[in-house]
PDB file of N, CA and C in Angstrom:
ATOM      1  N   UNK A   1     -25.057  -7.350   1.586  1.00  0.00           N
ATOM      2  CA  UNK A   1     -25.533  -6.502   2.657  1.00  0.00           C
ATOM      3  C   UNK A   1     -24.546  -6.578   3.824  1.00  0.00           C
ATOM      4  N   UNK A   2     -24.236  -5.278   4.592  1.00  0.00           N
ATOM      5  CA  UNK A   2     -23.431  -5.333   5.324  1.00  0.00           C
ATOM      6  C   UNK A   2     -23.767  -6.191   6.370  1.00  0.00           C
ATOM      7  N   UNK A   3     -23.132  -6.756   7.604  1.00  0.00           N
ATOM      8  CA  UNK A   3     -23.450  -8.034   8.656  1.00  0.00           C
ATOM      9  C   UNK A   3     -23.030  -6.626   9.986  1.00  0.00           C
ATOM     10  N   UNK A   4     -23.868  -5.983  10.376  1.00  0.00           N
ATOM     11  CA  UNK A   4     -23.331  -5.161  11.745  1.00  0.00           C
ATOM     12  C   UNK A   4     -24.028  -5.532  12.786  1.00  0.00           C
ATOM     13  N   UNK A   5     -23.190  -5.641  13.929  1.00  0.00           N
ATOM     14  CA  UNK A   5     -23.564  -6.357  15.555  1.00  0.00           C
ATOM     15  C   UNK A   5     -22.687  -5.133  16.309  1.00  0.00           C
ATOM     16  N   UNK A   6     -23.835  -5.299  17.533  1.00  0.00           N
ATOM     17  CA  UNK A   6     -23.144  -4.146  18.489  1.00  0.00           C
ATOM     18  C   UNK A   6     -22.215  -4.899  19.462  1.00  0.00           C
ATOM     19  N   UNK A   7     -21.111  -4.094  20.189  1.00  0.00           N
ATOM     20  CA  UNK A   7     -19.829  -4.686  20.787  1.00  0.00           C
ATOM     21  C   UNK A   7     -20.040  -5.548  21.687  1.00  0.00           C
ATOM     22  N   UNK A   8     -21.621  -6.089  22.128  1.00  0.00           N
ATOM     23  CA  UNK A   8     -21.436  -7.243  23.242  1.00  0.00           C
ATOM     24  C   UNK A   8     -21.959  -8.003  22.621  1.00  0.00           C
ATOM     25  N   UNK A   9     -22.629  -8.388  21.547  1.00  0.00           N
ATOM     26  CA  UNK A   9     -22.534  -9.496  20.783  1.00  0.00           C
ATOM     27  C   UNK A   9     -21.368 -10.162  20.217  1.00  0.00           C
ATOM     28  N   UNK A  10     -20.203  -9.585  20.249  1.00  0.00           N
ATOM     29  CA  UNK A  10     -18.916 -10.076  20.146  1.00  0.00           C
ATOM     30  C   UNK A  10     -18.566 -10.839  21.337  1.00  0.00           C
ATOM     31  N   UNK A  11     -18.678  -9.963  22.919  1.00  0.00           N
ATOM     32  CA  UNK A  11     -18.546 -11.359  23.488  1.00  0.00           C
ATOM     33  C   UNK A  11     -19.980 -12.295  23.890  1.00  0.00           C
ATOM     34  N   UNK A  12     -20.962 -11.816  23.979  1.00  0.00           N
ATOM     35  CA  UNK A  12     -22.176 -12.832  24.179  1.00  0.00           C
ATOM     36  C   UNK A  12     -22.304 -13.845  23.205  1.00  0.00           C
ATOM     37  N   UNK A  13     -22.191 -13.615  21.786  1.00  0.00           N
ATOM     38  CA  UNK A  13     -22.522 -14.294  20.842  1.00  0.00           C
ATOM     39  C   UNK A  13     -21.473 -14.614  19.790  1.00  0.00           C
ATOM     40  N   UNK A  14     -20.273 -14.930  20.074  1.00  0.00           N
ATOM     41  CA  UNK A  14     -19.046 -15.034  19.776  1.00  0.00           C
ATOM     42  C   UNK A  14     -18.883 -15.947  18.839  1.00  0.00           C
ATOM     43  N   UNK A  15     -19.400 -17.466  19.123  1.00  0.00           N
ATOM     44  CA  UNK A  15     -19.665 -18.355  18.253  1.00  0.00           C
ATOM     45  C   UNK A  15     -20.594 -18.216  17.315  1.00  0.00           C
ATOM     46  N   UNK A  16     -21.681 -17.531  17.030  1.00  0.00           N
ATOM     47  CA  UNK A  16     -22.410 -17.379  16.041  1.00  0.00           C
ATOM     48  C   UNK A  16     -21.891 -16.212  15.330  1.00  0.00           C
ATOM     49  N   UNK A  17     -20.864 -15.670  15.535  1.00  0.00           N
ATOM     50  CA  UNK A  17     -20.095 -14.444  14.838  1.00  0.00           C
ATOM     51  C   UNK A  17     -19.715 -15.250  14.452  1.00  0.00           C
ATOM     52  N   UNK A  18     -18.477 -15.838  14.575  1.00  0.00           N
ATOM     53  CA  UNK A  18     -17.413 -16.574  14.458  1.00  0.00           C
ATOM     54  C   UNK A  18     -18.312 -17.770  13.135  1.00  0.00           C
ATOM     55  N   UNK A  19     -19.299 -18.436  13.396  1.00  0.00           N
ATOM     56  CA  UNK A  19     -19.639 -18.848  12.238  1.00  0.00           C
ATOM     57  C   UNK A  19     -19.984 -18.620  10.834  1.00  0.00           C
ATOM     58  N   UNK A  20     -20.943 -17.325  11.442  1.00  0.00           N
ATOM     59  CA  UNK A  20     -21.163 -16.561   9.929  1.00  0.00           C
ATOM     60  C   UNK A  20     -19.788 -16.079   9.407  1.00  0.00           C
ATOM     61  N   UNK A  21     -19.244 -15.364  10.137  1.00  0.00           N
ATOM     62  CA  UNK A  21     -17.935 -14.653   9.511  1.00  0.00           C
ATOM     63  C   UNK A  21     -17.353 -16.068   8.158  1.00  0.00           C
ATOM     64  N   UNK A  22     -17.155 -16.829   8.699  1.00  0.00           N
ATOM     65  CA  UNK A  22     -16.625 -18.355   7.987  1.00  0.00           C
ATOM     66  C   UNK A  22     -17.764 -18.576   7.078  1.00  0.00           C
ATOM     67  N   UNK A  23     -19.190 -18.734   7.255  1.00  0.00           N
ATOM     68  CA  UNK A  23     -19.970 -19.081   6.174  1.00  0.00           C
ATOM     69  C   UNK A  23     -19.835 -18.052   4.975  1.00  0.00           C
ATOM     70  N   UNK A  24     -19.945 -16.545   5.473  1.00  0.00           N
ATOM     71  CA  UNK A  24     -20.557 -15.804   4.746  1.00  0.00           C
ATOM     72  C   UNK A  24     -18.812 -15.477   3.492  1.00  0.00           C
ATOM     73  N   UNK A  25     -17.905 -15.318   4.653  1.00  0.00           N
ATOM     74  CA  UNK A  25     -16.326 -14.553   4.325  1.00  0.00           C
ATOM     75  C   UNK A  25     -16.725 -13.539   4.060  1.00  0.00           C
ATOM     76  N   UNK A  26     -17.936 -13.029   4.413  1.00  0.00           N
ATOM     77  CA  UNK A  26     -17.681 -11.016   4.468  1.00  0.00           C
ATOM     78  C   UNK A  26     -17.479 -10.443   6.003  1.00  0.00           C
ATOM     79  N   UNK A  27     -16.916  -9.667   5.887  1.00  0.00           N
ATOM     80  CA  UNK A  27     -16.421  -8.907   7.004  1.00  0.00           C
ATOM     81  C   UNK A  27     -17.731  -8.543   7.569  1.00  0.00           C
ATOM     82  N   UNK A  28     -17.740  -8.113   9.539  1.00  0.00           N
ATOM     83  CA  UNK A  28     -18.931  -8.208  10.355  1.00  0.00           C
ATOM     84  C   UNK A  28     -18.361  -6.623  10.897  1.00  0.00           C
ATOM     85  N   UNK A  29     -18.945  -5.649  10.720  1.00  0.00           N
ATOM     86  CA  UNK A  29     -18.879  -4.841  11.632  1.00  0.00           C
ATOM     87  C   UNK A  29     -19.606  -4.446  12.715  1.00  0.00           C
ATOM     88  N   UNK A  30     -18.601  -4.470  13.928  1.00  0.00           N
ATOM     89  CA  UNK A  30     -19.115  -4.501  15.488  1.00  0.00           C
ATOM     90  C   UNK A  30     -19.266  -2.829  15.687  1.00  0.00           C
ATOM     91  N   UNK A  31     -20.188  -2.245  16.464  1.00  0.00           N
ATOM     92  CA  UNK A  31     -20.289  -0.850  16.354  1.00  0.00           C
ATOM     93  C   UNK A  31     -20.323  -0.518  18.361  1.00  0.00           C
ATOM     94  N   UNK A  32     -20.034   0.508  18.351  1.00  0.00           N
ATOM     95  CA  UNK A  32     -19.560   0.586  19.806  1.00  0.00           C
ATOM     96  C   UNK A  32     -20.438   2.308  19.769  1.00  0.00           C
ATOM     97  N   UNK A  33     -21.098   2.157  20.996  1.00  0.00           N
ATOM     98  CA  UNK A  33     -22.236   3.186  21.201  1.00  0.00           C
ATOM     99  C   UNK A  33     -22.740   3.665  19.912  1.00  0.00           C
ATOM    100  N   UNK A  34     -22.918   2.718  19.188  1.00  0.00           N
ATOM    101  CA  UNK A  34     -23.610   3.075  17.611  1.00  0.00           C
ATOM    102  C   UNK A  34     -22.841   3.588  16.277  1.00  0.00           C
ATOM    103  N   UNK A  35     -21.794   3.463  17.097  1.00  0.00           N
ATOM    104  CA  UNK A  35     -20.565   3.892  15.625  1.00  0.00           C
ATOM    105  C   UNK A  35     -19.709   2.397  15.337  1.00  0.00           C
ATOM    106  N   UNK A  36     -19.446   2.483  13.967  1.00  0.00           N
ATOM    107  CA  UNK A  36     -18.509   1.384  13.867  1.00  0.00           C
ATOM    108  C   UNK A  36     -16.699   1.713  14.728  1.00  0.00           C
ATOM    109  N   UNK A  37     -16.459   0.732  14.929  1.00  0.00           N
ATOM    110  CA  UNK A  37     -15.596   0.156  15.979  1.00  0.00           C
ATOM    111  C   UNK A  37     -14.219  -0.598  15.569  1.00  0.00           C
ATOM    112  N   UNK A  38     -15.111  -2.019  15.015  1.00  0.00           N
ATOM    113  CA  UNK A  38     -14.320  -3.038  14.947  1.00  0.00           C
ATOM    114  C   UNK A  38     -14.693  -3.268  13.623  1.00  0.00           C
ATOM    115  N   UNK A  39     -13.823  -4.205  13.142  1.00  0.00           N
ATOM    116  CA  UNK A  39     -14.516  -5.274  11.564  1.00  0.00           C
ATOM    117  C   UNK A  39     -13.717  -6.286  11.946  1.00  0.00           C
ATOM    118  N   UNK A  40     -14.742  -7.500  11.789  1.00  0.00           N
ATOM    119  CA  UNK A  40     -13.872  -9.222  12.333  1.00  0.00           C
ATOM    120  C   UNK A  40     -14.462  -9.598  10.892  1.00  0.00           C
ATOM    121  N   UNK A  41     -13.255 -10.311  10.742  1.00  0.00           N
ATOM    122  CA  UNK A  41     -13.122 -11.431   9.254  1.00  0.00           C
ATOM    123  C   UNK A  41     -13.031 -12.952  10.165  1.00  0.00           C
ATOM    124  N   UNK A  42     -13.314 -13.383   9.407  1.00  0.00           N
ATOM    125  CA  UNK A  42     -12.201 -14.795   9.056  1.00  0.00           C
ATOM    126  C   UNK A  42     -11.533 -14.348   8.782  1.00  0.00           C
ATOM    127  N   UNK A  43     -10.029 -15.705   9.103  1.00  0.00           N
ATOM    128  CA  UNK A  43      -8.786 -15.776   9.289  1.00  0.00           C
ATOM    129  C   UNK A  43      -8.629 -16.057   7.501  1.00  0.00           C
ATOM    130  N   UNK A  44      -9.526 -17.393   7.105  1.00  0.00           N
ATOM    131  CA  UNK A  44      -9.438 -17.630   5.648  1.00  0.00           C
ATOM    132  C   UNK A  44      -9.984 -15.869   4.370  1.00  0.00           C
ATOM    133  N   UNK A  45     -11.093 -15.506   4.845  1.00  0.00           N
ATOM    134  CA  UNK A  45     -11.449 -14.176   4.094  1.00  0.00           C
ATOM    135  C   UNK A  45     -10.343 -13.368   4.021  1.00  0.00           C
ATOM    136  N   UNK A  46      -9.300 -13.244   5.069  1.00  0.00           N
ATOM    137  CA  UNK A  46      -8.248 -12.022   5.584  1.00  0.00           C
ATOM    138  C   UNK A  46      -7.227 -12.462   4.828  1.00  0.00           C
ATOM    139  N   UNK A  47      -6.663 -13.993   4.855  1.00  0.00           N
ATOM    140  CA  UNK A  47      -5.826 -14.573   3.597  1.00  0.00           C
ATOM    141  C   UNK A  47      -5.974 -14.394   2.565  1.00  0.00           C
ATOM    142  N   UNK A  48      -7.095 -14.387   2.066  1.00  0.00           N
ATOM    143  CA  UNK A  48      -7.126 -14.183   0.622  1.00  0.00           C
ATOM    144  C   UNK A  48      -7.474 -12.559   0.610  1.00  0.00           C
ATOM    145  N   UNK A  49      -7.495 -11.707   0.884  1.00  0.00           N
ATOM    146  CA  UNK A  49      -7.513 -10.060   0.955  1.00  0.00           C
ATOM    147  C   UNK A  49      -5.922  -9.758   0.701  1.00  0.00           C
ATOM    148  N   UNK A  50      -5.234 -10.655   1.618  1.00  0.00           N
ATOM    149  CA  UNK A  50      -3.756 -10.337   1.820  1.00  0.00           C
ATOM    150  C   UNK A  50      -2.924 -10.675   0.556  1.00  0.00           C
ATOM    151  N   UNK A  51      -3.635 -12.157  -0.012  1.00  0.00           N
ATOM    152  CA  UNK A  51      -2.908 -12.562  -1.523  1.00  0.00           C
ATOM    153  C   UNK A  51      -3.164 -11.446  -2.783  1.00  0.00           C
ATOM    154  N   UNK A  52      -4.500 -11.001  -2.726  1.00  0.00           N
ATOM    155  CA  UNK A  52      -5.042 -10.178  -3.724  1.00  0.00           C
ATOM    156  C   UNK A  52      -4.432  -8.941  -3.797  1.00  0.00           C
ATOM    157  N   UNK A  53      -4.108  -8.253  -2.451  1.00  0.00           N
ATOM    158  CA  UNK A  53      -3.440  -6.799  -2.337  1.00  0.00           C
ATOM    159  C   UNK A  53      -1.809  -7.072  -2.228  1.00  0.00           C
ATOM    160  N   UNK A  54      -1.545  -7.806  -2.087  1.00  0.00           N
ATOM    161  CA  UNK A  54       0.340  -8.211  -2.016  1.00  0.00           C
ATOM    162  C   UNK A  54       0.928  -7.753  -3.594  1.00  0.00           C
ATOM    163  N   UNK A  55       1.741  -6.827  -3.399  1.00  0.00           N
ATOM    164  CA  UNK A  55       2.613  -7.102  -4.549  1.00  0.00           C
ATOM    165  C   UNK A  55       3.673  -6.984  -4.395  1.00  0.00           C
ATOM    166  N   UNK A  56       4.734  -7.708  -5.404  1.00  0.00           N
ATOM    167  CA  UNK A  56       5.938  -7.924  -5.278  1.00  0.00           C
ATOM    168  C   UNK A  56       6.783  -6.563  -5.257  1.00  0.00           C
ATOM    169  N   UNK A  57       8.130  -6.451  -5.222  1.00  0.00           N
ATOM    170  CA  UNK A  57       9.215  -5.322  -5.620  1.00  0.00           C
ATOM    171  C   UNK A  57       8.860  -4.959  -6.609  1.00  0.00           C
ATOM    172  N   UNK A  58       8.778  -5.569  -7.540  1.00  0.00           N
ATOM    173  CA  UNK A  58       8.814  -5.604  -8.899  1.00  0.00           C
ATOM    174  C   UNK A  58       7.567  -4.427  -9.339  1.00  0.00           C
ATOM    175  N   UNK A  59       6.615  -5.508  -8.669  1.00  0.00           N
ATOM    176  CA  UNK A  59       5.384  -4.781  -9.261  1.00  0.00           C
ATOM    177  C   UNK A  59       5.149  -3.250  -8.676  1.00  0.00           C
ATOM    178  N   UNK A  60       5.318  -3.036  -7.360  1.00  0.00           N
ATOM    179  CA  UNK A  60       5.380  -1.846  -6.734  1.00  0.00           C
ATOM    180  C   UNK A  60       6.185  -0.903  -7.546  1.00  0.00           C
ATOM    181  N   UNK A  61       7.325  -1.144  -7.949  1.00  0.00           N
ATOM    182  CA  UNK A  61       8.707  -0.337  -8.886  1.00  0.00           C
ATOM    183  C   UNK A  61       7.012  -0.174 -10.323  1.00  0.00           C
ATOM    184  N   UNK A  62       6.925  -1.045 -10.988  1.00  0.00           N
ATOM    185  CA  UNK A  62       5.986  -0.766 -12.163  1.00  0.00           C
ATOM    186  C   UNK A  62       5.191   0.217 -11.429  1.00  0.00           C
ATOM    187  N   UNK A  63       4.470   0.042 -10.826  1.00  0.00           N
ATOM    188  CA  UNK A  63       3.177   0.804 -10.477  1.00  0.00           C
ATOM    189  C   UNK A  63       3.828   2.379 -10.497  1.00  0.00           C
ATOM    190  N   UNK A  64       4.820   2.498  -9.490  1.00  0.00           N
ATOM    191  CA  UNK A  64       4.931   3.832  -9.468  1.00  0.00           C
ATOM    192  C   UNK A  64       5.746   4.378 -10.345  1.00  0.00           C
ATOM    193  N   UNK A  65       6.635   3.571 -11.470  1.00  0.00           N
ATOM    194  CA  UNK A  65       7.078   4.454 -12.325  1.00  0.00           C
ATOM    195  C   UNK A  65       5.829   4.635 -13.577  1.00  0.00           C
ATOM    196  N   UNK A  66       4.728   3.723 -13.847  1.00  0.00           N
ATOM    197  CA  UNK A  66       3.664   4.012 -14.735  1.00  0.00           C
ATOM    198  C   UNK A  66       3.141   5.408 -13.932  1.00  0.00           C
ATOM    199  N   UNK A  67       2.892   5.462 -12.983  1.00  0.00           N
ATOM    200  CA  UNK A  67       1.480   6.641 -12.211  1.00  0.00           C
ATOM    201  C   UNK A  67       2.854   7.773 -12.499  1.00  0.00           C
ATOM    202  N   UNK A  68       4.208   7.958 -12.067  1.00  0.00           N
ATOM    203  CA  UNK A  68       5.160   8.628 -12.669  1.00  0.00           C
ATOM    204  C   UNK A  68       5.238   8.999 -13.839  1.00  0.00           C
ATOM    205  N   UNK A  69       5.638   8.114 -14.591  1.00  0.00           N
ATOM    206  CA  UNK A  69       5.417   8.531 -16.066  1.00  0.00           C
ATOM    207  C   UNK A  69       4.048   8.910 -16.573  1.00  0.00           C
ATOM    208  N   UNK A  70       2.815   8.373 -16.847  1.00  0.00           N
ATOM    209  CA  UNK A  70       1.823   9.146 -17.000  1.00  0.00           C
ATOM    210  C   UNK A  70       1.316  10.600 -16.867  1.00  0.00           C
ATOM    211  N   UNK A  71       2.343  10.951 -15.910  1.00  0.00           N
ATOM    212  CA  UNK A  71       1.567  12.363 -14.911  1.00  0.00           C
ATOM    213  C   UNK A  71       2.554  13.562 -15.795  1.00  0.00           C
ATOM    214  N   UNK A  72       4.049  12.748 -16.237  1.00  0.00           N
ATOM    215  CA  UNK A  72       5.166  13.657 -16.171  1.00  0.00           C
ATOM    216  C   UNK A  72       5.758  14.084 -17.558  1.00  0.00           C
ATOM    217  N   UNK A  73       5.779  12.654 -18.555  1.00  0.00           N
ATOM    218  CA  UNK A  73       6.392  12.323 -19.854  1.00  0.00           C
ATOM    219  C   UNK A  73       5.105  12.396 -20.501  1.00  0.00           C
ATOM    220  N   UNK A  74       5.982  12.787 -21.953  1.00  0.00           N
ATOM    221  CA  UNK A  74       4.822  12.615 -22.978  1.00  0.00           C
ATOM    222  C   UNK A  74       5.543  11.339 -23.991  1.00  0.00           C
ATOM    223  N   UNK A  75       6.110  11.095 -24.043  1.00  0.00           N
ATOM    224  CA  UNK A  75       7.179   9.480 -24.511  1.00  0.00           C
ATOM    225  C   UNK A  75       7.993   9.235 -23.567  1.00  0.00           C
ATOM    226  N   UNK A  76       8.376   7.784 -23.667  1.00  0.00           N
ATOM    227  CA  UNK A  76       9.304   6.958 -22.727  1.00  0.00           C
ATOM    228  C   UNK A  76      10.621   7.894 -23.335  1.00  0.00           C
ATOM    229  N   UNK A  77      11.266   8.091 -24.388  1.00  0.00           N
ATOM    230  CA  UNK A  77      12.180   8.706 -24.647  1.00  0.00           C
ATOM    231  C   UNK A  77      12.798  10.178 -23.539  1.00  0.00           C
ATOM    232  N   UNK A  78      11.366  10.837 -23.247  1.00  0.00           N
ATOM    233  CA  UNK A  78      11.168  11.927 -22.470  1.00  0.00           C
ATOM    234  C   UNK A  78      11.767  11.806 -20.951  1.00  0.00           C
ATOM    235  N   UNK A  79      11.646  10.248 -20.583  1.00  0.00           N
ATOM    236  CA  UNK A  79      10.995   9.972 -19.339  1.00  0.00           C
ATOM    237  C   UNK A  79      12.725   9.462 -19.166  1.00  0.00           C
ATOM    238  N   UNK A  80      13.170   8.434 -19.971  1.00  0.00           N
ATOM    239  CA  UNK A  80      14.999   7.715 -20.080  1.00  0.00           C
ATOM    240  C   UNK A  80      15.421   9.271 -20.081  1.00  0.00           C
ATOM    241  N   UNK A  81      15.635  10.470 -20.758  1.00  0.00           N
ATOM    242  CA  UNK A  81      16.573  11.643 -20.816  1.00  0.00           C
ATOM    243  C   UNK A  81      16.518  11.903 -19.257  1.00  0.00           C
ATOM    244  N   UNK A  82      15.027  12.114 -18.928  1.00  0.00           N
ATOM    245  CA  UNK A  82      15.095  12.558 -17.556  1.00  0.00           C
ATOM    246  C   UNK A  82      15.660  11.999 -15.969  1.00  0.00           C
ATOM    247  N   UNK A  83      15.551  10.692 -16.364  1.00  0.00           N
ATOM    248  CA  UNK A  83      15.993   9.628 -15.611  1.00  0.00           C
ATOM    249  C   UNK A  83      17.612   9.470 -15.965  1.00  0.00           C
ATOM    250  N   UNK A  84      18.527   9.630 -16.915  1.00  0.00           N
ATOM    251  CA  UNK A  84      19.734   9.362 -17.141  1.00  0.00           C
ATOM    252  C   UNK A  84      20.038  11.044 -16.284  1.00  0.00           C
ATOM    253  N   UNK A  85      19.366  11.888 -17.008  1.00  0.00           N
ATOM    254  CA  UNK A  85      19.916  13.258 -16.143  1.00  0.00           C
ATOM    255  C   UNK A  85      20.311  13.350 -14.945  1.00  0.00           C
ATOM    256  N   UNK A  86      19.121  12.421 -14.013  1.00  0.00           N
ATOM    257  CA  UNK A  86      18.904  12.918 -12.569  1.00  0.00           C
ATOM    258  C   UNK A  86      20.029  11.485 -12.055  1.00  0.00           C
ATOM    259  N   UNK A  87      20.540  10.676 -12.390  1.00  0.00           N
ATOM    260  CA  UNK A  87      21.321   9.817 -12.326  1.00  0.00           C
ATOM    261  C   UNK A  87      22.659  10.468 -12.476  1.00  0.00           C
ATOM    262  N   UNK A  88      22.814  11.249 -14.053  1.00  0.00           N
ATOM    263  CA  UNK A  88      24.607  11.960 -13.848  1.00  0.00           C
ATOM    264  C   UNK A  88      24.278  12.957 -12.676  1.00  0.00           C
ATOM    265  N   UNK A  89      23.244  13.751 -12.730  1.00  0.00           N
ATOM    266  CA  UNK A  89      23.210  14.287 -11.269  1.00  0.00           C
ATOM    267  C   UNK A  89      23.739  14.153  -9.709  1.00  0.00           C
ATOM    268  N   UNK A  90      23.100  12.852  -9.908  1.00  0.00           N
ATOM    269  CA  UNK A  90      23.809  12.142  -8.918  1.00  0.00           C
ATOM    270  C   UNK A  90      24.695  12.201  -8.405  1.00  0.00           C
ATOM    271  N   UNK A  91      25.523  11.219  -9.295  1.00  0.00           N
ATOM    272  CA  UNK A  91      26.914  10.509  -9.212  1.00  0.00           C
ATOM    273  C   UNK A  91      27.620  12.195  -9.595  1.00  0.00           C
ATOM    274  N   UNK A  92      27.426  13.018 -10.152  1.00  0.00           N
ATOM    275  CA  UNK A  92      28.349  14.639  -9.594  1.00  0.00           C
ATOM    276  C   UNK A  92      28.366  14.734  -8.419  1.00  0.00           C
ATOM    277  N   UNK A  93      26.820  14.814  -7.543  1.00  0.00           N
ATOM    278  CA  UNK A  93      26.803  15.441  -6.308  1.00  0.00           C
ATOM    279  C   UNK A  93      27.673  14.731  -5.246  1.00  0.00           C
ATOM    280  N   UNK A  94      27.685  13.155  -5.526  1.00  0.00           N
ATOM    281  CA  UNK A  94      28.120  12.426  -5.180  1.00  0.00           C
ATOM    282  C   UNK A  94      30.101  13.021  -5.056  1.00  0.00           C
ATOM    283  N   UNK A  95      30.097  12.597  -6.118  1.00  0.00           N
ATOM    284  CA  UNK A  95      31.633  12.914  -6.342  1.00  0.00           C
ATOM    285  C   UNK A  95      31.699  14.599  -5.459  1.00  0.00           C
ATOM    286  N   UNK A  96      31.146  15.408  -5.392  1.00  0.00           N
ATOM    287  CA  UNK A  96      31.317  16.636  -5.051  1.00  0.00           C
ATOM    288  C   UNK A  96      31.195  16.906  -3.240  1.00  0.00           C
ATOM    289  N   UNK A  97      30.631  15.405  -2.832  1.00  0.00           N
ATOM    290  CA  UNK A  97      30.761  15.540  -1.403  1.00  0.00           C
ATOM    291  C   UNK A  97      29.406  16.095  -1.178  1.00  0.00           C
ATOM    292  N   UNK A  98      28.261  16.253  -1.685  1.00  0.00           N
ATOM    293  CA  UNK A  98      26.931  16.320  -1.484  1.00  0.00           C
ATOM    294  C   UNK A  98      26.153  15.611  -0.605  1.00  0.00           C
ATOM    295  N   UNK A  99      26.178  14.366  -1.637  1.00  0.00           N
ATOM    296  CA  UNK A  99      25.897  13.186  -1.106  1.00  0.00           C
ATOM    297  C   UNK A  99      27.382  11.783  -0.403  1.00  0.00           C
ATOM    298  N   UNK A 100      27.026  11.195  -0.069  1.00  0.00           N
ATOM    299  CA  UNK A 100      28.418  10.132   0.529  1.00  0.00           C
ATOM    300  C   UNK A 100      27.641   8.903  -0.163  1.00  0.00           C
ATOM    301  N   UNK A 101      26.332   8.385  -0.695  1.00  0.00           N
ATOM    302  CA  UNK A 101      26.435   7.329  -1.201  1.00  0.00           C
ATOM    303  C   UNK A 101      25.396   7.548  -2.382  1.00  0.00           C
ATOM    304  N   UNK A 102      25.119   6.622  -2.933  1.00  0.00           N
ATOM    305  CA  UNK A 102      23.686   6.602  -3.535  1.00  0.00           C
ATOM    306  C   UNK A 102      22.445   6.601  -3.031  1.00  0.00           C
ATOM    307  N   UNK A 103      22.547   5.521  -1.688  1.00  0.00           N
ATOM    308  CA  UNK A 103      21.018   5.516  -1.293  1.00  0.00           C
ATOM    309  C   UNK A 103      20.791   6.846  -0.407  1.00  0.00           C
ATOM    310  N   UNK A 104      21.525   7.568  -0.295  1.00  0.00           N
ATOM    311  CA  UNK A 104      21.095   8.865   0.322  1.00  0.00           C
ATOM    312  C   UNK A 104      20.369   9.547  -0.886  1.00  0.00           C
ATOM    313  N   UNK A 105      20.899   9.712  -2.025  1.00  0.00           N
ATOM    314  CA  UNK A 105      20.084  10.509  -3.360  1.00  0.00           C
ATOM    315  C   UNK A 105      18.821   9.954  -3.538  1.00  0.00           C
ATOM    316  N   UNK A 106      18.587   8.035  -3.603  1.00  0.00           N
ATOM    317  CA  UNK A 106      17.797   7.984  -3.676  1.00  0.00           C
ATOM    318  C   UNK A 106      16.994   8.061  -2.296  1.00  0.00           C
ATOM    319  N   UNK A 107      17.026   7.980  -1.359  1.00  0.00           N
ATOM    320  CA  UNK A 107      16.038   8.397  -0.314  1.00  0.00           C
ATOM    321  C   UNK A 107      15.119   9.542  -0.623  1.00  0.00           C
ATOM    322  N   UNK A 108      16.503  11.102  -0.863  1.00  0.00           N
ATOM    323  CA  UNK A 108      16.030  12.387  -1.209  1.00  0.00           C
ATOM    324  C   UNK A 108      14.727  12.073  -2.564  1.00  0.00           C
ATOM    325  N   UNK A 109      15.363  10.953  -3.934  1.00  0.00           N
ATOM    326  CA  UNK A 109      14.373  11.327  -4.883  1.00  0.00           C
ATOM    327  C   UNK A 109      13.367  10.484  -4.334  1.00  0.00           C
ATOM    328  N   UNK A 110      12.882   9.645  -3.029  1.00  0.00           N
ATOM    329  CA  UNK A 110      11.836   9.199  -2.843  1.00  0.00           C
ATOM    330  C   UNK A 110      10.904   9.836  -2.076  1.00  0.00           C
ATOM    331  N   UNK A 111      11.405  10.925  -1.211  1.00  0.00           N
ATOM    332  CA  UNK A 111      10.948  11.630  -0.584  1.00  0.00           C
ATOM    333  C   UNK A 111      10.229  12.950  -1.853  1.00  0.00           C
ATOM    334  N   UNK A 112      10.817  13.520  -2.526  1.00  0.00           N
ATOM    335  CA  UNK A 112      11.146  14.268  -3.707  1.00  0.00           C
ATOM    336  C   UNK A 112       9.129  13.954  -4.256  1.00  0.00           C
ATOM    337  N   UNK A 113       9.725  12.431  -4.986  1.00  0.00           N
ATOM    338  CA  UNK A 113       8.742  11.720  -5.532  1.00  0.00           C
ATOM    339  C   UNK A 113       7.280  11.486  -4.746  1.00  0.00           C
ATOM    340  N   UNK A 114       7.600  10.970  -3.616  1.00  0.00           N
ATOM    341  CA  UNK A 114       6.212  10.915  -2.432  1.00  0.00           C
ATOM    342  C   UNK A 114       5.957   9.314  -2.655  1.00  0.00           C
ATOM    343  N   UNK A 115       7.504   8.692  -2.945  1.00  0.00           N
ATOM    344  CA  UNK A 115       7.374   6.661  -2.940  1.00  0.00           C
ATOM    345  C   UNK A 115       7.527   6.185  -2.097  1.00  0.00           C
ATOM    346  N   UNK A 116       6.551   5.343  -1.869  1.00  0.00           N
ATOM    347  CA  UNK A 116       6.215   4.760  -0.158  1.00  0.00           C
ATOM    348  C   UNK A 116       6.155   2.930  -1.040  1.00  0.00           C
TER     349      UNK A 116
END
């Protein structure tokens, strides 16, 4: 069940926030003229939110070439032709004075792509 307190129980009752937040580790939302506002964690609840949603280079690169490939290829074979293509692509435009490096192409194919 959600834990909601209105914005002067944050400072009137600060320490009994501050405890539950730690007993319970669910987030407390503070609501300000009756709308939510704020959400106070624990510092420990917010650590472990941060370990669970963190991912590496690595994994970020997987994620978006799977949600990529899924949407685009019908075999990995499909997906390497298209990817070697847009690579000699490249390195032409490159050579042709298009582009001046690589990470400018790839910027364009991240922008292109919508990879954040």
């Amino acid at each position: 069940m959600a834990l909601i307190r209105p914005c002067a129980d944050l400072r009137n009752n600060y320490n009994e926030i501050s405890k539950i937040c730690h007993e319970t580790k669910q987030p407390m939302y503070i609501t300000k003229n009756g709308t939510n506002d704020l959400v106070v964690l624990s510092d420990e609840a917010y650590d472990d939110i941060l370990k669970t949603t963190k991912e590496t280079e690595e994994e970020r690169i997987d994620r978006l070439i799977a949600k990529h490939f899924s949407k685009q290829y019908a075999t990995f074979e499909d997906f390497k032709k298209d990817v070697f293509k847009k690579i000699e692509q490249a390195l032409k435009d490159i050579d042709e004075g298009r582009y001046q490096t690589l990470d400018e192409f790839c910027k364009e194919m991240e922008e292109e792509y919508d990879i954040k």
